[in-house]
PDB file of N, CA and C in Angstrom:
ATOM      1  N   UNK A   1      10.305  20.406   0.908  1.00  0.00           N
ATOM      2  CA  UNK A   1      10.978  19.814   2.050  1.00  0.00           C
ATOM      3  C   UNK A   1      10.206  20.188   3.308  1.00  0.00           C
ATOM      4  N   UNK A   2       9.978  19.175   4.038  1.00  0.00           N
ATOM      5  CA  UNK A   2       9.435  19.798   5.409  1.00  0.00           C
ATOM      6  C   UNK A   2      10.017  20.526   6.196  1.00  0.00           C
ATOM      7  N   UNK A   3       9.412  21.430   7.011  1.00  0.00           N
ATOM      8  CA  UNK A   3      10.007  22.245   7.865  1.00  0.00           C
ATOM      9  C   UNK A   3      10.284  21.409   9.236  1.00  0.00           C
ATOM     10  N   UNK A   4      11.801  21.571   9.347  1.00  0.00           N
ATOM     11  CA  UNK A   4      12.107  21.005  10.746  1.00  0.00           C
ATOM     12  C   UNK A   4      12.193  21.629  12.271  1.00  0.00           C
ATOM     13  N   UNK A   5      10.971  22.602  11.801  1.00  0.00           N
ATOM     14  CA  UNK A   5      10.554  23.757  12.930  1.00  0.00           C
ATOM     15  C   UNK A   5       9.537  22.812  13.866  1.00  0.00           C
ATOM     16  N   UNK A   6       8.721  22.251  12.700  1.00  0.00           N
ATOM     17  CA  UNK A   6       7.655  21.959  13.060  1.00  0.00           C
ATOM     18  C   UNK A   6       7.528  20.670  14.639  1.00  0.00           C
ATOM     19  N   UNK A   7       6.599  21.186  15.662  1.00  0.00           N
ATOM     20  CA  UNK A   7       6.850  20.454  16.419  1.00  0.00           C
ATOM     21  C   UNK A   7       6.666  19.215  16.260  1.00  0.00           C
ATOM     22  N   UNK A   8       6.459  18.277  17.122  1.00  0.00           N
ATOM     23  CA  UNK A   8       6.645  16.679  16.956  1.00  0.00           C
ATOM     24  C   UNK A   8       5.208  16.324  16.214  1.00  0.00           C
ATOM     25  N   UNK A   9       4.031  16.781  16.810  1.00  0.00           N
ATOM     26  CA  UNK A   9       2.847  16.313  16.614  1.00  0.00           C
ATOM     27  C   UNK A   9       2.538  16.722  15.341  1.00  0.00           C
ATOM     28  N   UNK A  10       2.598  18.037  15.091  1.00  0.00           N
ATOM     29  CA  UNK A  10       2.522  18.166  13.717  1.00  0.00           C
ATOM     30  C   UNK A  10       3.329  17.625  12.682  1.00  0.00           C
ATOM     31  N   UNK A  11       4.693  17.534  12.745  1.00  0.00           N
ATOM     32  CA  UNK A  11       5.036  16.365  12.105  1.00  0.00           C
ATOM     33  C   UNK A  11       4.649  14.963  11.587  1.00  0.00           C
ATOM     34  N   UNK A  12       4.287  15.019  12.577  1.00  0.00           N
ATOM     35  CA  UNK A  12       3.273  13.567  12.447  1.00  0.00           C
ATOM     36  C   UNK A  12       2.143  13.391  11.750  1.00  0.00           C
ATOM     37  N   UNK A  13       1.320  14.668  11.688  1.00  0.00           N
ATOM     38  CA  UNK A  13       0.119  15.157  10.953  1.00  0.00           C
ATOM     39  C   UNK A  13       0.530  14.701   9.660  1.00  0.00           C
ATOM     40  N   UNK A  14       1.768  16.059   9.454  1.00  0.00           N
ATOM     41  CA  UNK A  14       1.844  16.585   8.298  1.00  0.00           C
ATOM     42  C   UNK A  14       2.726  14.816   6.810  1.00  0.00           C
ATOM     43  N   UNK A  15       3.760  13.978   8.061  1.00  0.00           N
ATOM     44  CA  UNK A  15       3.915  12.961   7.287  1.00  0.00           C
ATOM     45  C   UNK A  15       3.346  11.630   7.382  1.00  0.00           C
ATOM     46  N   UNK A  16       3.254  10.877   8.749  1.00  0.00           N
ATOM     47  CA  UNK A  16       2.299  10.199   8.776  1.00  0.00           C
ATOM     48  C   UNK A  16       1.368   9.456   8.761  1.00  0.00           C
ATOM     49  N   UNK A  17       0.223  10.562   8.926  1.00  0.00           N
ATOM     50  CA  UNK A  17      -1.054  10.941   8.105  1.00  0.00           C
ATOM     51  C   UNK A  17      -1.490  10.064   6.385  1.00  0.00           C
ATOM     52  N   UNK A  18      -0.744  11.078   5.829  1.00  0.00           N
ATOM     53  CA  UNK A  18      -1.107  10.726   4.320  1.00  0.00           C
ATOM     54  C   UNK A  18      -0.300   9.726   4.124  1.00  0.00           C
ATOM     55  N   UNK A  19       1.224   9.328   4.800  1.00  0.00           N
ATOM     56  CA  UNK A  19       1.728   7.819   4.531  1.00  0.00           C
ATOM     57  C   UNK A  19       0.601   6.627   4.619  1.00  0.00           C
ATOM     58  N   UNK A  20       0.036   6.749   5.711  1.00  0.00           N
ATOM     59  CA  UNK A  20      -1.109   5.611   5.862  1.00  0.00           C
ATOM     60  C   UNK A  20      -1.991   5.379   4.778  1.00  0.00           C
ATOM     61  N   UNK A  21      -2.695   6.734   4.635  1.00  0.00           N
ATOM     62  CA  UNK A  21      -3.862   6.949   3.584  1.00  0.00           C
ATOM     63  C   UNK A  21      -2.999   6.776   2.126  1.00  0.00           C
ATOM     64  N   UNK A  22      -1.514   6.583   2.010  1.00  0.00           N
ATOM     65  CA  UNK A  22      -1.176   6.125   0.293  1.00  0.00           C
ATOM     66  C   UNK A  22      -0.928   4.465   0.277  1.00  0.00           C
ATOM     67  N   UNK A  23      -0.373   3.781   1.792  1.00  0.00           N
ATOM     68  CA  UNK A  23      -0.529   2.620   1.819  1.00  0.00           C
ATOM     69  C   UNK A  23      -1.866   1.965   1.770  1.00  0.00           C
ATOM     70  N   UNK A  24      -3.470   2.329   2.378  1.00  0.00           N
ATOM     71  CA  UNK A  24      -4.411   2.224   2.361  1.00  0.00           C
ATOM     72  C   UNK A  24      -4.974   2.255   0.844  1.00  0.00           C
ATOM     73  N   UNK A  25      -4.268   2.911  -0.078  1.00  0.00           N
ATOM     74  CA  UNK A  25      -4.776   2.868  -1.817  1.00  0.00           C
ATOM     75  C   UNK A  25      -3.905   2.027  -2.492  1.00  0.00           C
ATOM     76  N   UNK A  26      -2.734   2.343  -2.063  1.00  0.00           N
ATOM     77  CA  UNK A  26      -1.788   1.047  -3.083  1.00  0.00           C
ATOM     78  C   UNK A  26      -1.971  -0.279  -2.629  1.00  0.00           C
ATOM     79  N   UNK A  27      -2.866  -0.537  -1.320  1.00  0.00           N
ATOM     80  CA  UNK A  27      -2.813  -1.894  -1.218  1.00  0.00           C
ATOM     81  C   UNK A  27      -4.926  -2.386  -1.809  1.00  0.00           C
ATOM     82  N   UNK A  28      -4.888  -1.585  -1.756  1.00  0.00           N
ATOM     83  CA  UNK A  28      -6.583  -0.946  -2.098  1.00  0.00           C
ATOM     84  C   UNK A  28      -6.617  -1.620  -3.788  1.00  0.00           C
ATOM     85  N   UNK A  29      -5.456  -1.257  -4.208  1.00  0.00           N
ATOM     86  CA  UNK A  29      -5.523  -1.185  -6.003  1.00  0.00           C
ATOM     87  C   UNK A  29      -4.702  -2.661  -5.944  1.00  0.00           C
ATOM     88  N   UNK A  30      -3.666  -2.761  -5.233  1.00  0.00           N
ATOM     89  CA  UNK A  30      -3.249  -4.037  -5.534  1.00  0.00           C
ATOM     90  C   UNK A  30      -4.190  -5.426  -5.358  1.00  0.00           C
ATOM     91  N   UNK A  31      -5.496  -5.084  -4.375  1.00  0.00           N
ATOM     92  CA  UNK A  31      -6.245  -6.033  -4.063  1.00  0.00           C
ATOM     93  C   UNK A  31      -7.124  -6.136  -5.073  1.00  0.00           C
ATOM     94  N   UNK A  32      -7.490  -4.962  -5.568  1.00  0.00           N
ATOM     95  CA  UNK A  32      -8.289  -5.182  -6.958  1.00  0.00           C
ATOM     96  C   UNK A  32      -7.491  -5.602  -7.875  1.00  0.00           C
ATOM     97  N   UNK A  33      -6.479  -5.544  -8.454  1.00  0.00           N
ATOM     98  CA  UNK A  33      -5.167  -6.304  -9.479  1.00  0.00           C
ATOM     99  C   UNK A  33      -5.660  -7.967  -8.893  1.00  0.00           C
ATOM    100  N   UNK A  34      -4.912  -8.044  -7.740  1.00  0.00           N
ATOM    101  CA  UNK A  34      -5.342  -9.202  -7.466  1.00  0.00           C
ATOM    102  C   UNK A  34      -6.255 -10.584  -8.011  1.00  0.00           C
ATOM    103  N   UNK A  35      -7.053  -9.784  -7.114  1.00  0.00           N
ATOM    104  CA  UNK A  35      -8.577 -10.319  -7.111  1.00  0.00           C
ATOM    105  C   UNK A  35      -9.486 -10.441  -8.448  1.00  0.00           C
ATOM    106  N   UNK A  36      -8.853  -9.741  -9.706  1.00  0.00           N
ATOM    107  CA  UNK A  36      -9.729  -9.951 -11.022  1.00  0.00           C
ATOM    108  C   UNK A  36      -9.009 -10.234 -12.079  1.00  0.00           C
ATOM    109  N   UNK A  37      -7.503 -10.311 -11.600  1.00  0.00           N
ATOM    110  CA  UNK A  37      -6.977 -10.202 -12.896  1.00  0.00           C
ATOM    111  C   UNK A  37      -6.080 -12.111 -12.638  1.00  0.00           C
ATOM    112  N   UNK A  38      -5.762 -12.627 -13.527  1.00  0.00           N
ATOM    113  CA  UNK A  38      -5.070 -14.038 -13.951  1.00  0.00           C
ATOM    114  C   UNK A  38      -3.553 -13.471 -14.321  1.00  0.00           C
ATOM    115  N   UNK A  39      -3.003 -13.817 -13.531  1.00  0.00           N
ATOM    116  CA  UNK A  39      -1.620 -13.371 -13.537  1.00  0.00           C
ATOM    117  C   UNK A  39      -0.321 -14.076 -13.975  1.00  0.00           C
ATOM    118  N   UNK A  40      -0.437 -14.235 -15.459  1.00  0.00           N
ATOM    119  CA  UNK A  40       0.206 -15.569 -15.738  1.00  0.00           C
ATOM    120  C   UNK A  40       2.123 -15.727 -15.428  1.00  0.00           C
ATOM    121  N   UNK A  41       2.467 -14.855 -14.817  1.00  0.00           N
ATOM    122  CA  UNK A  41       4.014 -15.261 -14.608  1.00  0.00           C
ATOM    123  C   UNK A  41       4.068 -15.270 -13.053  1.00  0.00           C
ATOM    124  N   UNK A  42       2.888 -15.634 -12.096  1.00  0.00           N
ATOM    125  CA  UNK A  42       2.938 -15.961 -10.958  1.00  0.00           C
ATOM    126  C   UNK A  42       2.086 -17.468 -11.001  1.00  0.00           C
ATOM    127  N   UNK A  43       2.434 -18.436 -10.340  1.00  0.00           N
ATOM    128  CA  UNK A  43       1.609 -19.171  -9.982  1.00  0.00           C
ATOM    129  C   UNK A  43       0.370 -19.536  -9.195  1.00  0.00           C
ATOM    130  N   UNK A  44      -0.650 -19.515  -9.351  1.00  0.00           N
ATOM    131  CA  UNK A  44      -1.728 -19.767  -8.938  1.00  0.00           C
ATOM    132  C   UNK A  44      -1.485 -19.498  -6.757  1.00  0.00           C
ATOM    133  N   UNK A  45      -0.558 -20.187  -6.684  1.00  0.00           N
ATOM    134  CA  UNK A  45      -0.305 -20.358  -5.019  1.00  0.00           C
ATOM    135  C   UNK A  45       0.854 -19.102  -4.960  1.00  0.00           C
ATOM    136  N   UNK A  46       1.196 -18.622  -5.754  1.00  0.00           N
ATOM    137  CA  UNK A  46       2.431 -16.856  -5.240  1.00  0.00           C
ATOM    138  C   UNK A  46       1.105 -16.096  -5.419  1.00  0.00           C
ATOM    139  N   UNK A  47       0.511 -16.183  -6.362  1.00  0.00           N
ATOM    140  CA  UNK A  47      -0.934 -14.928  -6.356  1.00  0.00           C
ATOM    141  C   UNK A  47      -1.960 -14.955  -5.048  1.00  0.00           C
ATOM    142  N   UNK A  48      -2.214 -15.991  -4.181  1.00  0.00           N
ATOM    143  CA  UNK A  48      -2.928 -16.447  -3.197  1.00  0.00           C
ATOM    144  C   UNK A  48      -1.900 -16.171  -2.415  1.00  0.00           C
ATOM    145  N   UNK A  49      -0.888 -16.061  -2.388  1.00  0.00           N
ATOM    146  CA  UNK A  49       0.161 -15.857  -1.318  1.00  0.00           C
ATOM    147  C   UNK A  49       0.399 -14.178  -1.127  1.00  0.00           C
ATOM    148  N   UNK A  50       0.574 -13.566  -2.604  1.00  0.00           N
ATOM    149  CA  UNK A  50       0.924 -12.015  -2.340  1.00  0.00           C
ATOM    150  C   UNK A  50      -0.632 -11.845  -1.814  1.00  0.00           C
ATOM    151  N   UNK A  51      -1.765 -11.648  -2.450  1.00  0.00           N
ATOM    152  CA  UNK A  51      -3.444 -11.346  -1.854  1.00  0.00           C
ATOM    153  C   UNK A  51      -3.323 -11.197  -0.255  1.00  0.00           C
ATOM    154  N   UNK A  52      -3.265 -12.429  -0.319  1.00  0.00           N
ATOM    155  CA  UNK A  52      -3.332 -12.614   1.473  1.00  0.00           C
ATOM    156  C   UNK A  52      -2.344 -11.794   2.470  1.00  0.00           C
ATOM    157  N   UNK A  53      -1.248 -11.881   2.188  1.00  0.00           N
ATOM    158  CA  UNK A  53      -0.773 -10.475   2.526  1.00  0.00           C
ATOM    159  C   UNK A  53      -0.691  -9.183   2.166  1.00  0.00           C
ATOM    160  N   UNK A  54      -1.546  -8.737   1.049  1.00  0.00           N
ATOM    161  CA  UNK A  54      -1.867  -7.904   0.861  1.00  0.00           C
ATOM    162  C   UNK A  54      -3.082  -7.584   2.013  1.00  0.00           C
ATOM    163  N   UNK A  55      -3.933  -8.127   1.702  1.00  0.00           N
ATOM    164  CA  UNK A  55      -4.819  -8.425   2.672  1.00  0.00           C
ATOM    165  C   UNK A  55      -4.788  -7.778   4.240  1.00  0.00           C
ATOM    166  N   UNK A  56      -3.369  -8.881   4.904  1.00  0.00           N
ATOM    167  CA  UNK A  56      -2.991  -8.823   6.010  1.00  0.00           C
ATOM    168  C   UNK A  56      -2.839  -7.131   6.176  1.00  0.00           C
ATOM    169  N   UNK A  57      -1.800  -6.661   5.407  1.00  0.00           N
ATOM    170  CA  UNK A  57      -0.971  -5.301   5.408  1.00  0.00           C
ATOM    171  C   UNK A  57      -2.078  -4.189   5.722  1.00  0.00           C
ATOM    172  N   UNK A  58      -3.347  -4.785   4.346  1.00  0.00           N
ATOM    173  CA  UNK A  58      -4.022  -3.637   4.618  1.00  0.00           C
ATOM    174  C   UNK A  58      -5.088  -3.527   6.013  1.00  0.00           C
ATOM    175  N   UNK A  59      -5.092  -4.873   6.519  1.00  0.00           N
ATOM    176  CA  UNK A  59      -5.445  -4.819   7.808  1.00  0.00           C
ATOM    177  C   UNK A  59      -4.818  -3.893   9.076  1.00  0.00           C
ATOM    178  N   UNK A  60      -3.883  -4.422   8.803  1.00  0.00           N
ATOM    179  CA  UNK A  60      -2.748  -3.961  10.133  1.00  0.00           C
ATOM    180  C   UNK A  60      -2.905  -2.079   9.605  1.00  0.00           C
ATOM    181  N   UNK A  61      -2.595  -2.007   8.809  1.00  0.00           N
ATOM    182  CA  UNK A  61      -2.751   0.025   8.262  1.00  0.00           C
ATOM    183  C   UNK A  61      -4.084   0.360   8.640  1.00  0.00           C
ATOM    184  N   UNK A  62      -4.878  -0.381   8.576  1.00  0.00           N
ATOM    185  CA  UNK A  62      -6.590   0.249   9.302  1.00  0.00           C
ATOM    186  C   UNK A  62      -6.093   0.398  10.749  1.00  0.00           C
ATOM    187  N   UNK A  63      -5.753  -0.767  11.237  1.00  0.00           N
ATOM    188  CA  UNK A  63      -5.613  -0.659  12.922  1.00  0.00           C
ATOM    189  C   UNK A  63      -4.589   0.398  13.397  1.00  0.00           C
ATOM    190  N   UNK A  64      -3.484   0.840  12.310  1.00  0.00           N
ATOM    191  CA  UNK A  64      -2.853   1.839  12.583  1.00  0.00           C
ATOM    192  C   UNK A  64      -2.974   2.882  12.585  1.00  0.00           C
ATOM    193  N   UNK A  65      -4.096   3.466  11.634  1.00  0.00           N
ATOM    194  CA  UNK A  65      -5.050   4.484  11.170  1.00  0.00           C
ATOM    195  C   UNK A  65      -5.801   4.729  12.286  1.00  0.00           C
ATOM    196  N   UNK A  66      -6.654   3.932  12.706  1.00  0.00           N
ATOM    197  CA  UNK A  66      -7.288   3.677  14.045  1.00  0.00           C
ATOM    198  C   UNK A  66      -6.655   4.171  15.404  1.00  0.00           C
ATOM    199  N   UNK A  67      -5.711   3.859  15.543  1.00  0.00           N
ATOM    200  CA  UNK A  67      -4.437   4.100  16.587  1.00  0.00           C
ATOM    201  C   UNK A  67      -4.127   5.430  16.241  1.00  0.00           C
ATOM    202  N   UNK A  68      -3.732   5.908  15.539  1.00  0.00           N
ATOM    203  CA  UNK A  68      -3.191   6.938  15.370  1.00  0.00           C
ATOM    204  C   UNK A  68      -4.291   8.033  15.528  1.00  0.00           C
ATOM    205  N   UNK A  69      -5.529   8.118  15.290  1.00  0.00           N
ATOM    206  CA  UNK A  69      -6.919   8.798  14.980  1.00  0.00           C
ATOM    207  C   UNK A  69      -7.358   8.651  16.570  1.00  0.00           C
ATOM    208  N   UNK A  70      -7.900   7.518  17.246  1.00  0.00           N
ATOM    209  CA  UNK A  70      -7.536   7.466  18.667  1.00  0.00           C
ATOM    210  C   UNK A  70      -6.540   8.153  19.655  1.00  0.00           C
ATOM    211  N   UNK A  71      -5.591   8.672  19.612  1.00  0.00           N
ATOM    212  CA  UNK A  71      -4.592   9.286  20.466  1.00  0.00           C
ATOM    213  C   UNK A  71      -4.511  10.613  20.203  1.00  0.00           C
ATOM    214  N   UNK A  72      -5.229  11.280  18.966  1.00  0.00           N
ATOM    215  CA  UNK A  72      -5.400  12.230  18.991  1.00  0.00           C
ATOM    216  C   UNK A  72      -3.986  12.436  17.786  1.00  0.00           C
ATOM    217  N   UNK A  73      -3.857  11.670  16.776  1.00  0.00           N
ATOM    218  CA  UNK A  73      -2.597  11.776  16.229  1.00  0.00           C
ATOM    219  C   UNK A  73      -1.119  12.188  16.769  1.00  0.00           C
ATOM    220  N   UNK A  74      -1.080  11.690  17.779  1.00  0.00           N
ATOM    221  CA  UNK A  74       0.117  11.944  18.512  1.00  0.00           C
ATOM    222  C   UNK A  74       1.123  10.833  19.168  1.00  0.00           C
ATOM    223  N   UNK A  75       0.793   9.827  18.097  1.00  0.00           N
ATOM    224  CA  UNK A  75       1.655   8.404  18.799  1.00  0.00           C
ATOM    225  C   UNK A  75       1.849   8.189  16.980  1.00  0.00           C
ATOM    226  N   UNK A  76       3.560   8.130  16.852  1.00  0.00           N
ATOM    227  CA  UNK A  76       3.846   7.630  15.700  1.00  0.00           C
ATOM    228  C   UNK A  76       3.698   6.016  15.654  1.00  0.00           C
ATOM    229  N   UNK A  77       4.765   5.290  14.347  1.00  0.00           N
ATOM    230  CA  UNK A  77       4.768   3.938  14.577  1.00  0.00           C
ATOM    231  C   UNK A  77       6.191   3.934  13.743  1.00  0.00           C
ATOM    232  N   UNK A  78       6.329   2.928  14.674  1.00  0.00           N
ATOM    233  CA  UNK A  78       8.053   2.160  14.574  1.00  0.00           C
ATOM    234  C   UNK A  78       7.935   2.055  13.227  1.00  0.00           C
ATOM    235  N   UNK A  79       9.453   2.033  12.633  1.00  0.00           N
ATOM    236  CA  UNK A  79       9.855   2.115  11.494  1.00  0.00           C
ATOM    237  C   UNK A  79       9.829   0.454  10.635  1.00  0.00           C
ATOM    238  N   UNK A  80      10.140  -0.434  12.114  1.00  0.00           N
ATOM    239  CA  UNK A  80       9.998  -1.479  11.649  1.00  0.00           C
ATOM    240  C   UNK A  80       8.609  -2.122  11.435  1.00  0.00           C
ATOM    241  N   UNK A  81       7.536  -1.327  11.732  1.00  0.00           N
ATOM    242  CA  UNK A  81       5.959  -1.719  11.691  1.00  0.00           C
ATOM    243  C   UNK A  81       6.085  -1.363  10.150  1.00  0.00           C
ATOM    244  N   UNK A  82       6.622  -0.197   9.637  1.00  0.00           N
ATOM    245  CA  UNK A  82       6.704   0.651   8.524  1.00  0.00           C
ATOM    246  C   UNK A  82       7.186  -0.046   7.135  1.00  0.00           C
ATOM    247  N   UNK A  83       8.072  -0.878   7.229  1.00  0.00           N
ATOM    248  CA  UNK A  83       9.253  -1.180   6.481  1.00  0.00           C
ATOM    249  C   UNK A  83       8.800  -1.992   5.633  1.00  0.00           C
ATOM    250  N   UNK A  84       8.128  -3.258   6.214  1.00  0.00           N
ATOM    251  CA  UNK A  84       7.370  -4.105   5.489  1.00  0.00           C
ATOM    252  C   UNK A  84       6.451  -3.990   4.735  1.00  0.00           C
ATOM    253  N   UNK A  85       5.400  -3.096   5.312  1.00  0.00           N
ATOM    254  CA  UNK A  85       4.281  -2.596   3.916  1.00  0.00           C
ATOM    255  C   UNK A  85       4.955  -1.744   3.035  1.00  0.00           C
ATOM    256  N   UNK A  86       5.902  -0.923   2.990  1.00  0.00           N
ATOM    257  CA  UNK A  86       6.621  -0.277   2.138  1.00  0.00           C
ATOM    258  C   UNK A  86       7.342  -1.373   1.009  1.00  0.00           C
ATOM    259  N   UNK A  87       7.701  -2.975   1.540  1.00  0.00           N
ATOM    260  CA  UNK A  87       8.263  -3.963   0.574  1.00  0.00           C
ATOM    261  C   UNK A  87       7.391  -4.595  -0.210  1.00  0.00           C
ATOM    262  N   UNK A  88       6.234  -4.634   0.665  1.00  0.00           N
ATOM    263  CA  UNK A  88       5.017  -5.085   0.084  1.00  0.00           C
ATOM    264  C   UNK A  88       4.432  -4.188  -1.209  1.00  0.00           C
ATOM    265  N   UNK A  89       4.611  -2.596  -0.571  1.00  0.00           N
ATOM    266  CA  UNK A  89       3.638  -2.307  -1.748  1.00  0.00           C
ATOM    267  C   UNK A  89       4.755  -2.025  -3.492  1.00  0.00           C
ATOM    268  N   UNK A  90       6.135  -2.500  -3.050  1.00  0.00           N
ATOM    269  CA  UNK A  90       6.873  -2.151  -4.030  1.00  0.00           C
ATOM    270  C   UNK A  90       6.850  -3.688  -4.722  1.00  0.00           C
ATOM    271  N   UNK A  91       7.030  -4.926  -3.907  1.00  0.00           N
ATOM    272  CA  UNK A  91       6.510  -5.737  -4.560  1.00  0.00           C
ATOM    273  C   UNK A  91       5.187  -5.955  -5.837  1.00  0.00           C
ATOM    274  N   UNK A  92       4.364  -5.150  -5.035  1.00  0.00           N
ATOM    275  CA  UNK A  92       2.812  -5.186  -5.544  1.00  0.00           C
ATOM    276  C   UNK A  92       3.056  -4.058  -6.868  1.00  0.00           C
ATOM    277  N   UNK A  93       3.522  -2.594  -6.718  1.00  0.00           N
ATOM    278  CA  UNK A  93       4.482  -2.633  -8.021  1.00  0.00           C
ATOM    279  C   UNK A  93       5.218  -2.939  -9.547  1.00  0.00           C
ATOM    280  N   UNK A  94       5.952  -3.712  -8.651  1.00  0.00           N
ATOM    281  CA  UNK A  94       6.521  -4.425  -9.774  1.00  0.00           C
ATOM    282  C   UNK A  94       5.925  -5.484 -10.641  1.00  0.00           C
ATOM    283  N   UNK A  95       4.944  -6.264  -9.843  1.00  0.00           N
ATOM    284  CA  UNK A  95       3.818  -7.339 -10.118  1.00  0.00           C
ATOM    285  C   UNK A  95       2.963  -6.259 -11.097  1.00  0.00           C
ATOM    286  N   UNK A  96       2.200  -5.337 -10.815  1.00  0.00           N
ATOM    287  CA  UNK A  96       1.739  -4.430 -11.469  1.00  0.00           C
ATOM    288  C   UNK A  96       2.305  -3.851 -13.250  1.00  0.00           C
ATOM    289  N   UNK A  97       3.268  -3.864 -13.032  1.00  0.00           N
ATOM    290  CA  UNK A  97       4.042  -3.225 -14.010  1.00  0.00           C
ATOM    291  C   UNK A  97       4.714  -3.917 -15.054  1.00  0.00           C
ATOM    292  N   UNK A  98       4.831  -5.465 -14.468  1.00  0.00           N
ATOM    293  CA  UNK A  98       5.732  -6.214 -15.532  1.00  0.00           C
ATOM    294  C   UNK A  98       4.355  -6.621 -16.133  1.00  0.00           C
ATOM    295  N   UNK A  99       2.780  -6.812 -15.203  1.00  0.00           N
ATOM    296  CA  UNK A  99       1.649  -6.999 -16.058  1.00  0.00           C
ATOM    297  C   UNK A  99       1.335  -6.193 -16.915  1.00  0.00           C
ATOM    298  N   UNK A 100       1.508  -4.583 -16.588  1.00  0.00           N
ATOM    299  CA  UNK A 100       1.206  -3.915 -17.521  1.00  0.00           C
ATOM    300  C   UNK A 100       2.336  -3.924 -18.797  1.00  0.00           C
ATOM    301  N   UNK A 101       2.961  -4.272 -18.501  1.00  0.00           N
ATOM    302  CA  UNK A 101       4.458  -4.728 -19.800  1.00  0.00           C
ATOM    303  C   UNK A 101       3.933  -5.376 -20.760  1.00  0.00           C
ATOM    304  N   UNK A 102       3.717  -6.545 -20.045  1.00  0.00           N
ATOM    305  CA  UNK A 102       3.263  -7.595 -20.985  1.00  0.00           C
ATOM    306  C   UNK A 102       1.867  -7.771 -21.588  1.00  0.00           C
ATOM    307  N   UNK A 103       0.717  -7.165 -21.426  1.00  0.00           N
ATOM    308  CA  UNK A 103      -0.574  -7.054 -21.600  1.00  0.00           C
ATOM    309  C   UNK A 103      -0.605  -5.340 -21.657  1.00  0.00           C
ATOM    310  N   UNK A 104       0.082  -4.337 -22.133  1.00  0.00           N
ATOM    311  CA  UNK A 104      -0.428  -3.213 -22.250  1.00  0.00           C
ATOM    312  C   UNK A 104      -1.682  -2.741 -23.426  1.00  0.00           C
ATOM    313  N   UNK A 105      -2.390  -3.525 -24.066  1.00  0.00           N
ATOM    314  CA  UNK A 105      -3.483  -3.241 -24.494  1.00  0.00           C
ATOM    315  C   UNK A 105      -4.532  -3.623 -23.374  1.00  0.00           C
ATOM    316  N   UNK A 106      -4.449  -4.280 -22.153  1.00  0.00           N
ATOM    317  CA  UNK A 106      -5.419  -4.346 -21.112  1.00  0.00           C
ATOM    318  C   UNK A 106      -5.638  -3.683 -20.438  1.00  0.00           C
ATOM    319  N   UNK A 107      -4.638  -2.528 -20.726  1.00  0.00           N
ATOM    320  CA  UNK A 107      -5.249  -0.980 -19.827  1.00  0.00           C
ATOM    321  C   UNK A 107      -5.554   0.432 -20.173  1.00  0.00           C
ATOM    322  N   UNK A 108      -6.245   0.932 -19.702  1.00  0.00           N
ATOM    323  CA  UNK A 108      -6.588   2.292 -20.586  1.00  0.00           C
ATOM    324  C   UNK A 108      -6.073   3.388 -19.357  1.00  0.00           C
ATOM    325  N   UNK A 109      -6.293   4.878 -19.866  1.00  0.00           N
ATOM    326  CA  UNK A 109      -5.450   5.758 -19.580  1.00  0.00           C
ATOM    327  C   UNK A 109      -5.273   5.843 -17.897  1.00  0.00           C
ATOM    328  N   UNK A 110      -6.328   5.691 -17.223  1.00  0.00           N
ATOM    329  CA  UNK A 110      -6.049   5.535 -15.914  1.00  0.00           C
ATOM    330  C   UNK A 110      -5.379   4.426 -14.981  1.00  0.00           C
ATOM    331  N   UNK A 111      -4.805   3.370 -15.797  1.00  0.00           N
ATOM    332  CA  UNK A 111      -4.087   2.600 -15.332  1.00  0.00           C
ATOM    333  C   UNK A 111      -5.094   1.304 -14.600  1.00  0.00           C
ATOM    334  N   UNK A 112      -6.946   1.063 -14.927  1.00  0.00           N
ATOM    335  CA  UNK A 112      -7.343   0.269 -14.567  1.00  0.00           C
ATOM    336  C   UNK A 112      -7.691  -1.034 -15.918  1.00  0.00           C
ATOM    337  N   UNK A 113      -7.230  -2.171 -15.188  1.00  0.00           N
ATOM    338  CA  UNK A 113      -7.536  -3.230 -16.578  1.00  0.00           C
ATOM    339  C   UNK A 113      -8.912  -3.170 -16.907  1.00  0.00           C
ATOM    340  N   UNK A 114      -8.850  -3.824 -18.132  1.00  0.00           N
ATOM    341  CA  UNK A 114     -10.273  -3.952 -18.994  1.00  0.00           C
ATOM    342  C   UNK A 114     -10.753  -4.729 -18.783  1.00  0.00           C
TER     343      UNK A 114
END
């Protein structure tokens, strides 16, 4: 549990920080899912549709990364900037998982397809 000693800025360090850098990989891995794999219980135009906002998300998290690294880590971000890549990457998820359901001989122990 975090310590609620901790002043504001470090707070921020300490959660954050690595929030960005886990949205920056789950959208990182979802773009590779994406981008190589044929996703047969989405249609051709929902797979071009999640990408591209995948895409978008992981754009906007660089510029936030950026922002945040710029100010000296001391400017959080609204919850509602927050909320959406958090739906996104649970979307991306579940897309993930019902593939690995249904095709689990296409992946080996680290969870990347063949």
């Amino acid at each position: 549990m975090l310590n609620s000693n901790l002043p504001e800025s470090e707070l921020l360090k300490t959660v954050l920080k690595p929030l960005l850098q886990d949205f920056q990989y789950w959208f990182g891995r979802s773009l590779a899912l994406l981008e190589t794999e044929s996703i047969d219980f989405l249609t051709s135009k929902e797979q071009l549709d999640l990408l591209e906002r995948v895409k978008q998300a992981k754009q906007e998290v660089s510029v936030a990364q950026i922002m945040f690294e710029a100010t000296g880590e001391q400017v959080g971000i609204e919850m509602s900037a927050l909320m959406p890549w958090h739906q996104l990457v649970t979307e991306c998820w579940k897309v993930a998982m019902r593939l690995r359901l249904q095709h689990p001989t296409n992946w080996d122990e680290n969870e990347k397809p063949k």
